[in-house]
N, C-alpha and C. Protein backbone atom coordinates (compact mmCIF):
# COMPACT_ATOMS: atom_id res chain seq x y z
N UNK A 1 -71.43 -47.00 -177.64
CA UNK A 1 -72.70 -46.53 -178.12
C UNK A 1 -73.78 -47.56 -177.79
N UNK A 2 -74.89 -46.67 -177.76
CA UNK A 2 -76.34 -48.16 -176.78
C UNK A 2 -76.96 -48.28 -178.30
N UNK A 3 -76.71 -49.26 -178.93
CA UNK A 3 -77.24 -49.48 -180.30
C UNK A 3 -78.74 -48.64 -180.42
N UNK A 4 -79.35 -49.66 -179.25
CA UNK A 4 -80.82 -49.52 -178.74
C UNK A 4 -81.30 -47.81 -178.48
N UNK A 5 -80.81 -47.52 -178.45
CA UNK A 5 -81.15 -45.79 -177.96
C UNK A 5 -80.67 -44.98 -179.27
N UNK A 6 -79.71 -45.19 -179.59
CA UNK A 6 -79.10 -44.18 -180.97
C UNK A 6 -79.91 -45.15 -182.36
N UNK A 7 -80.90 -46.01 -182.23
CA UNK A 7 -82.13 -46.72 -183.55
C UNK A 7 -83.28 -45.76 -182.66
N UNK A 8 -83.92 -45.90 -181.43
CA UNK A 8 -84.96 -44.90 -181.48
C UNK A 8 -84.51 -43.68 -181.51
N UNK A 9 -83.33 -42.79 -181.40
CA UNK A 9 -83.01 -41.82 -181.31
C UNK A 9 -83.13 -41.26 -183.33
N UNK A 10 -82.64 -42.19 -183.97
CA UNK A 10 -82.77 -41.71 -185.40
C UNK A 10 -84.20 -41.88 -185.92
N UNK A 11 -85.25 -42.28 -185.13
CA UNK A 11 -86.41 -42.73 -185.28
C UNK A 11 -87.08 -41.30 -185.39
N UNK A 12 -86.48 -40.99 -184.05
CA UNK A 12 -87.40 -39.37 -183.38
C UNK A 12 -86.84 -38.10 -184.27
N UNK A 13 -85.53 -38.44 -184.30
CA UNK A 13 -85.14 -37.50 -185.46
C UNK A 13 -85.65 -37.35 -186.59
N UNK A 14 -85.94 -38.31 -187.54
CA UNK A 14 -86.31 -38.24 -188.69
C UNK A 14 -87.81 -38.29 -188.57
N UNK A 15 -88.45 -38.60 -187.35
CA UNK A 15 -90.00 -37.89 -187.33
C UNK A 15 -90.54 -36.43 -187.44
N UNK A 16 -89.32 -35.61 -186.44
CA UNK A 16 -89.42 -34.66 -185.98
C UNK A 16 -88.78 -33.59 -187.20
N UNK A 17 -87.91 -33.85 -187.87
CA UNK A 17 -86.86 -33.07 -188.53
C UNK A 17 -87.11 -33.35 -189.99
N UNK A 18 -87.23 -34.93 -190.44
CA UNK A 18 -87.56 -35.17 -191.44
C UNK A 18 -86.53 -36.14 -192.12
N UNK A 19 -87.12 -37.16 -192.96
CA UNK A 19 -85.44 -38.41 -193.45
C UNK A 19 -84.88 -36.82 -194.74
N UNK A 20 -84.88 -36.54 -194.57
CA UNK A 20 -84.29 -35.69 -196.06
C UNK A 20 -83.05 -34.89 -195.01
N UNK A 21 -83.14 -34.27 -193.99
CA UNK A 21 -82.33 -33.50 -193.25
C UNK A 21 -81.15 -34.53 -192.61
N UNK A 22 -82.11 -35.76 -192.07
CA UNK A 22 -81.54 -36.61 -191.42
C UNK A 22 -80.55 -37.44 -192.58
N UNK A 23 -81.02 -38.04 -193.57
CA UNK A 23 -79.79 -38.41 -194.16
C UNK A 23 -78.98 -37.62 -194.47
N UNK A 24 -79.15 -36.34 -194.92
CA UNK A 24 -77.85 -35.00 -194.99
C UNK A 24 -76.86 -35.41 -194.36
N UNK A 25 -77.37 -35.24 -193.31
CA UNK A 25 -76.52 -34.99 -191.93
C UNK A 25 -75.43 -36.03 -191.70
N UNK A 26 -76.25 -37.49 -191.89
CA UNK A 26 -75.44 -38.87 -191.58
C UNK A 26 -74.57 -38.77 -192.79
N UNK A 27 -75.00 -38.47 -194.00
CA UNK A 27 -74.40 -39.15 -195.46
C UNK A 27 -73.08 -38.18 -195.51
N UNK A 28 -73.16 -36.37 -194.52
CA UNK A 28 -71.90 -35.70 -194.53
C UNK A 28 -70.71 -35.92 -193.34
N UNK A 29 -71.44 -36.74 -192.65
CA UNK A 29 -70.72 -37.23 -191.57
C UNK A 29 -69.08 -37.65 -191.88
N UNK A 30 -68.40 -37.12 -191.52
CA UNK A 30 -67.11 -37.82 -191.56
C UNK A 30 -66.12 -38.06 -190.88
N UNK A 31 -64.69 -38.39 -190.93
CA UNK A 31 -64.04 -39.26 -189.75
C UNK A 31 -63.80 -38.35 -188.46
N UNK A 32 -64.24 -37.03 -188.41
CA UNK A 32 -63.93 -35.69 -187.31
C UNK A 32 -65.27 -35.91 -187.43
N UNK A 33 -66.23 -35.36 -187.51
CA UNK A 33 -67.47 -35.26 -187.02
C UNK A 33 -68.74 -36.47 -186.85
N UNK A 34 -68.27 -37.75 -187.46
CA UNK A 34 -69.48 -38.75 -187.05
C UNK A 34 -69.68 -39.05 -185.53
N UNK A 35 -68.52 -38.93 -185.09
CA UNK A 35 -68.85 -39.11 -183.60
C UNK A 35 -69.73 -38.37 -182.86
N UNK A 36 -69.48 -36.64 -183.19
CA UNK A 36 -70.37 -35.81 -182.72
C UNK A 36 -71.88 -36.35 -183.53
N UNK A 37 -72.10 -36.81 -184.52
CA UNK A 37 -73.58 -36.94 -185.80
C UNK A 37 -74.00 -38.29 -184.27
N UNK A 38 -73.48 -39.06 -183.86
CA UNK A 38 -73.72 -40.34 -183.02
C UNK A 38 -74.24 -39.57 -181.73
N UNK A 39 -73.31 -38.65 -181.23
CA UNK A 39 -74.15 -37.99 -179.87
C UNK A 39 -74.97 -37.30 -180.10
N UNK A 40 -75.42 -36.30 -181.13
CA UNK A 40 -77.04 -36.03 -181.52
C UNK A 40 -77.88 -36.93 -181.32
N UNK A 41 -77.40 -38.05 -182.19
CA UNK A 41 -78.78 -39.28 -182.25
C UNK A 41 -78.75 -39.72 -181.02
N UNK A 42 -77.92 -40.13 -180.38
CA UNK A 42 -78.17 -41.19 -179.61
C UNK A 42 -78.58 -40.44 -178.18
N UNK A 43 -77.86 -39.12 -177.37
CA UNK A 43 -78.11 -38.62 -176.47
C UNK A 43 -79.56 -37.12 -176.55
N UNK A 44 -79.76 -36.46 -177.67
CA UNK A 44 -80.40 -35.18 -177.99
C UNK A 44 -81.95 -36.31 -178.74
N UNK A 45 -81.65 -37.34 -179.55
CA UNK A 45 -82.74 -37.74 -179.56
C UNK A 45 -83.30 -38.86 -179.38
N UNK A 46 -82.45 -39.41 -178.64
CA UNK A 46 -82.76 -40.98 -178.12
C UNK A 46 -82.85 -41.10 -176.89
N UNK A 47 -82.27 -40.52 -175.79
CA UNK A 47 -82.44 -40.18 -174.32
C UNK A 47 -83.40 -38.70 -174.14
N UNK A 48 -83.30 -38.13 -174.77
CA UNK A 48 -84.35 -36.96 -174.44
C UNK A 48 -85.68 -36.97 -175.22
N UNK A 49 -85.65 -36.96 -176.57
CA UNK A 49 -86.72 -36.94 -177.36
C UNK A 49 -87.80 -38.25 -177.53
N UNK A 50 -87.22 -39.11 -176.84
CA UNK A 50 -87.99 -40.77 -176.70
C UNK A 50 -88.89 -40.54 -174.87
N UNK A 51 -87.95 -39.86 -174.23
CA UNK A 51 -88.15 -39.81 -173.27
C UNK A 51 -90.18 -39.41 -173.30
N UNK A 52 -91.19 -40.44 -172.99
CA UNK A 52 -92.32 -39.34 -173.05
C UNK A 52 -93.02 -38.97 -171.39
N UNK A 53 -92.20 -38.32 -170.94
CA UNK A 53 -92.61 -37.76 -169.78
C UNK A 53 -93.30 -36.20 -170.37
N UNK A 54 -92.49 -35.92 -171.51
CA UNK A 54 -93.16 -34.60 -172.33
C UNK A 54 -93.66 -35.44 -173.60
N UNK A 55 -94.48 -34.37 -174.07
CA UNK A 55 -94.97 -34.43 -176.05
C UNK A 55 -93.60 -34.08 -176.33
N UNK A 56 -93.75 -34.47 -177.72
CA UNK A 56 -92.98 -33.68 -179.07
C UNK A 56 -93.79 -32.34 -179.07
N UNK A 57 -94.64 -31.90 -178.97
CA UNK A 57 -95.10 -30.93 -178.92
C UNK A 57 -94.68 -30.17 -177.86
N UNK A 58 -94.64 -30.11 -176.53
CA UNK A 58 -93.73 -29.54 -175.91
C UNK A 58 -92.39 -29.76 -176.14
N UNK A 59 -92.05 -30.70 -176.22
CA UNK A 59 -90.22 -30.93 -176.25
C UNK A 59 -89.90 -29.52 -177.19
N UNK A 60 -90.78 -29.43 -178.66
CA UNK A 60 -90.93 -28.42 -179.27
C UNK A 60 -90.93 -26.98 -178.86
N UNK A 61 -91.85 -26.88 -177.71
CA UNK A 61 -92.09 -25.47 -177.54
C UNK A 61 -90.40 -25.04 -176.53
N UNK A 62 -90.05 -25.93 -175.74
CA UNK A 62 -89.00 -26.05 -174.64
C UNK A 62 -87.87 -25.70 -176.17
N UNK A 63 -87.96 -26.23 -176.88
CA UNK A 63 -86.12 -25.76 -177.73
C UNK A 63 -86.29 -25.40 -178.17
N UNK A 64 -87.41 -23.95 -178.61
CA UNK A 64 -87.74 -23.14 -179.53
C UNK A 64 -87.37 -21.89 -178.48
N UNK A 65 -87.84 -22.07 -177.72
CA UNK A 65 -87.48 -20.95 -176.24
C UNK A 65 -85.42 -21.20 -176.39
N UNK A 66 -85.30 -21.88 -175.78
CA UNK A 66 -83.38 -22.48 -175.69
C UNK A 66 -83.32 -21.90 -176.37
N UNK A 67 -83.49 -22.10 -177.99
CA UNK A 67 -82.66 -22.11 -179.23
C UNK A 67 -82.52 -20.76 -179.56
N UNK A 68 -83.80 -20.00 -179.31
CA UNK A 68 -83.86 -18.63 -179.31
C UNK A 68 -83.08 -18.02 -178.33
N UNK A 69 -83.18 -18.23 -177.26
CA UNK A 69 -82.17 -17.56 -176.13
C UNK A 69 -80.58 -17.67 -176.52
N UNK A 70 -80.38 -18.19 -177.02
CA UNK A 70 -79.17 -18.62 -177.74
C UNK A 70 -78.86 -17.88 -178.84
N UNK A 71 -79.50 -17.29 -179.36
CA UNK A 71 -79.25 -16.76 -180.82
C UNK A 71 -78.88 -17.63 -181.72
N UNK A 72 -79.23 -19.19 -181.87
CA UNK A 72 -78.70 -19.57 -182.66
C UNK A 72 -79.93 -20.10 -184.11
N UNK A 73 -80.25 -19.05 -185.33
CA UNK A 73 -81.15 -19.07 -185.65
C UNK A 73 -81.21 -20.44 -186.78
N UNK A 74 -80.52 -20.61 -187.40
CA UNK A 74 -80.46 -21.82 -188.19
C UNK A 74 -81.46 -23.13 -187.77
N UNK A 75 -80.87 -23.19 -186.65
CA UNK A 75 -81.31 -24.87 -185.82
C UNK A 75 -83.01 -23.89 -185.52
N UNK A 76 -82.71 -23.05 -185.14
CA UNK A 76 -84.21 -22.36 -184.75
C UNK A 76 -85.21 -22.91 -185.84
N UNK A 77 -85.07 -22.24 -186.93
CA UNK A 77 -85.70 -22.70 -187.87
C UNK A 77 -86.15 -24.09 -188.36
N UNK A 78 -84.97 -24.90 -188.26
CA UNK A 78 -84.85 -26.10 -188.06
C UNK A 78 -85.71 -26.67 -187.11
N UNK A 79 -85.76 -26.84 -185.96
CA UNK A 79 -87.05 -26.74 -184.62
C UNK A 79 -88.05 -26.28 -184.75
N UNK A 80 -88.29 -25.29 -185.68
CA UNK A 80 -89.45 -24.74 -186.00
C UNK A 80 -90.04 -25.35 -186.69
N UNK A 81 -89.95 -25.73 -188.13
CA UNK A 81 -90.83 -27.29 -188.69
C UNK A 81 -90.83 -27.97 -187.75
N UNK A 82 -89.47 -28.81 -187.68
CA UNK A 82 -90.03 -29.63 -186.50
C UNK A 82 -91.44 -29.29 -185.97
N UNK A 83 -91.54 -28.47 -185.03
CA UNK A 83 -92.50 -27.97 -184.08
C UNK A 83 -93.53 -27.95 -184.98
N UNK A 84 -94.10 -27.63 -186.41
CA UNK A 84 -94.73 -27.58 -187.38
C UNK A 84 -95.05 -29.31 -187.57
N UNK A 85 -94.48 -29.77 -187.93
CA UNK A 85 -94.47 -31.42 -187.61
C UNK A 85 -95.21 -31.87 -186.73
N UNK A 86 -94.50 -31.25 -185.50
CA UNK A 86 -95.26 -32.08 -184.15
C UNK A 86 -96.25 -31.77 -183.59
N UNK A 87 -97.23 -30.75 -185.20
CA UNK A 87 -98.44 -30.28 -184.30
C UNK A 87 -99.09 -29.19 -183.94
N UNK A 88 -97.64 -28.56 -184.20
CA UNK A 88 -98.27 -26.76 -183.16
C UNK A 88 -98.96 -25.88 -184.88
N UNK A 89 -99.70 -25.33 -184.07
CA UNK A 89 -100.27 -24.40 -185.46
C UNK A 89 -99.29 -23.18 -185.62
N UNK A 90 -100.02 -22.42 -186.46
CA UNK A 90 -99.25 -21.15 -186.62
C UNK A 90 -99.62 -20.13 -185.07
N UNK A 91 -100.91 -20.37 -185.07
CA UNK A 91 -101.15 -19.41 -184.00
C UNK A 91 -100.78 -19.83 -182.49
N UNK A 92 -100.37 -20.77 -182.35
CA UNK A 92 -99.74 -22.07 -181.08
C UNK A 92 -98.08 -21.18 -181.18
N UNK A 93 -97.42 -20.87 -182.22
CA UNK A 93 -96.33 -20.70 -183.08
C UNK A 93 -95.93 -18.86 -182.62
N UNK A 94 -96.90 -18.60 -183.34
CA UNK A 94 -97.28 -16.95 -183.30
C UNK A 94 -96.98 -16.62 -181.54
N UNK A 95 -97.51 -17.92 -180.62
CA UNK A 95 -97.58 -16.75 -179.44
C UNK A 95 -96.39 -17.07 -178.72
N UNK A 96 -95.41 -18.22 -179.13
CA UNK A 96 -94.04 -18.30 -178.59
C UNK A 96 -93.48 -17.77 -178.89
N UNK A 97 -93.64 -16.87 -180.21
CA UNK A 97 -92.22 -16.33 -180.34
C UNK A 97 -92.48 -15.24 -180.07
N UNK A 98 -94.13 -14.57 -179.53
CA UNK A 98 -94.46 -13.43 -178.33
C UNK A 98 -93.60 -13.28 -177.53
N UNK A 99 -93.45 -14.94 -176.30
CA UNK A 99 -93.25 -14.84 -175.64
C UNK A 99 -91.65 -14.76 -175.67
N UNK A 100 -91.00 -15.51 -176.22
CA UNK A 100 -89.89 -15.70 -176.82
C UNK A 100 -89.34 -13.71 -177.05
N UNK A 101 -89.84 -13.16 -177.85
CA UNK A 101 -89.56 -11.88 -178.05
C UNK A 101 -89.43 -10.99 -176.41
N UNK A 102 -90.08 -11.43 -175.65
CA UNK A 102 -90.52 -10.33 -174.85
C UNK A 102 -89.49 -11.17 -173.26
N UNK A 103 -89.40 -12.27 -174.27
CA UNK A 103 -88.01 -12.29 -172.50
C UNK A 103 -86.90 -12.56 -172.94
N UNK A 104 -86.67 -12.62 -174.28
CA UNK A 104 -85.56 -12.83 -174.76
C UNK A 104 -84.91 -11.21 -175.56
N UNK A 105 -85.95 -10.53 -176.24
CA UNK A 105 -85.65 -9.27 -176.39
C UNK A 105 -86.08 -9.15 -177.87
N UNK A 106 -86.36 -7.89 -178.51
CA UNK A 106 -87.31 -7.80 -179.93
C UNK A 106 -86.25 -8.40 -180.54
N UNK A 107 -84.90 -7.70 -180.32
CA UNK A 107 -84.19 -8.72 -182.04
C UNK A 107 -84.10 -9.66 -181.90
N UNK A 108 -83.90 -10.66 -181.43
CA UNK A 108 -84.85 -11.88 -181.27
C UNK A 108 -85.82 -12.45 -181.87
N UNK A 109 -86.78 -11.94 -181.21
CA UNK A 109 -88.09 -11.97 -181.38
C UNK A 109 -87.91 -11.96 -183.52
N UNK A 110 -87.60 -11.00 -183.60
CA UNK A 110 -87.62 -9.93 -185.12
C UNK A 110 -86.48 -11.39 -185.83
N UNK A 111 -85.74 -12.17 -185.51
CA UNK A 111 -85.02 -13.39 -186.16
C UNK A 111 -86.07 -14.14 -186.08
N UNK A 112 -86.65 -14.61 -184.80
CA UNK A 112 -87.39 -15.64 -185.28
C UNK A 112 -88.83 -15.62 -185.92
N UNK A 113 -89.43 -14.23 -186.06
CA UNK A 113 -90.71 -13.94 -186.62
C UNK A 113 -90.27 -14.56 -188.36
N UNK A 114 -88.49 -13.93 -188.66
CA UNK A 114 -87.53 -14.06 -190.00
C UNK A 114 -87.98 -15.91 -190.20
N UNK A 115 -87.37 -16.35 -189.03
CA UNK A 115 -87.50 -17.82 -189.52
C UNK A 115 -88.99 -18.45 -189.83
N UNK A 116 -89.94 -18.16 -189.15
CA UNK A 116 -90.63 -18.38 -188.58
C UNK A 116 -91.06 -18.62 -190.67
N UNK A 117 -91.15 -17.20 -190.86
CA UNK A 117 -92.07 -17.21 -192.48
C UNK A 117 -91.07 -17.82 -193.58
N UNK A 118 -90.04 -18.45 -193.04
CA UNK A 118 -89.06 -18.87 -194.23
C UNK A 118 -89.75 -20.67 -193.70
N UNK A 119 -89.87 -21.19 -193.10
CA UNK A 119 -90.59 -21.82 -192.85
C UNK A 119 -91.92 -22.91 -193.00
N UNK A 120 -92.49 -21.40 -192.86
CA UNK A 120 -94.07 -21.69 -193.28
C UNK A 120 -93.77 -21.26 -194.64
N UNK A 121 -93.13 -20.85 -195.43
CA UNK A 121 -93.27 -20.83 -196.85
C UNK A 121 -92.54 -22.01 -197.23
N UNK A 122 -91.94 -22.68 -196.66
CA UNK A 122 -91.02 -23.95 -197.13
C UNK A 122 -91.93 -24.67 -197.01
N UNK A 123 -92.77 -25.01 -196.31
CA UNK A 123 -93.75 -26.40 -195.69
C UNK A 123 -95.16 -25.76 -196.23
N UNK A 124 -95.39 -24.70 -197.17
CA UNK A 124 -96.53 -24.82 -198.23
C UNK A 124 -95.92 -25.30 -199.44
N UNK A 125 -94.19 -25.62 -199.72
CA UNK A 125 -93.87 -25.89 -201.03
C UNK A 125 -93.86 -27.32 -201.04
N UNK A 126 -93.85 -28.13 -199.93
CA UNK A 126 -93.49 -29.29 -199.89
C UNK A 126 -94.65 -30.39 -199.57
C-alpha cells in the first residue's frame, strides 16, 4: 500500500462523501473486507479523485452517468451528495439525470429522479 496516496485518498473521500460515511465504512471494515475498504481509498480516491486533471465537480457528473448505467442505485445516491458537496446545484443535477434518463432509459432515469429527492431531503435535514 502507497501510505502517501491511500492519506490523500481518505482526504478526498471524506470531502466528497463526508467523515460520518467514511468512518462507517473503515470502523465496519473487517479481516475479509479491509483490504477491499484500502483499494477504495487508496486506488478510487487517491489515484483518481486527487488526480486534478478533472474537478470534483466533474469527477461527479462522470460517476453519476457510470453509476446510473449500472443500475447500481445506493452508491448513486451516495455520489449524488457527493456531487451536492462538490457544487452542482439542483438544476446542474436536474439535467443529468435528463440526460442520464434518456441514454440510459426512463427506469433509470425514474431511480435516480427516486434518489435524487431522498437526497435533497437528507441534506435540508443536516
Amino acid at each position: 500500500m502507497d501510505r502517501q496516496l491511500m492519506d490523500k485518498g481518505l482526504a478526498a473521500r471524506r470531502a466528497v462523501l463526508g467523515d460520518e460515511y467514511v468512518d462507517r465504512a473503515m470502523k465496519n471494515a473487517d479481516d475479509f473486507n479491509k483490504p477491499f475498504q484500502e483499494v477504495v481509498s487508496e486506488y478510487c480516491w487517491g489515484l483518481c479523485w486527487t488526480d486534478e486533471t478533472l474537478t470534483r465537480r466533474e469527477r461527479s457528473i462522470l460517476n453519476l452517468g457510470m453509476i446510473a448505467a449500472l443500475g447500481k442505485m445506493p452508491e448513486f445516491e451516495l455520489h449524488l451528495r457527493g456531487a451536492l458537496r462538490n457544487g452542482l446545484t439542483k438544476e446542474e443535477l436536474r439535467a443529468v439525470l435528463i440526460q442520464i434518463a434518456v441514454y440510459c432509459g426512463i427506469p433509470v432515469g425514474v431511480d435516480c429522479f427516486r434518489a435524487a429527492k431522498n437526497a435533497f431531503a437528507e441534506a435540508k435535514t443536516s
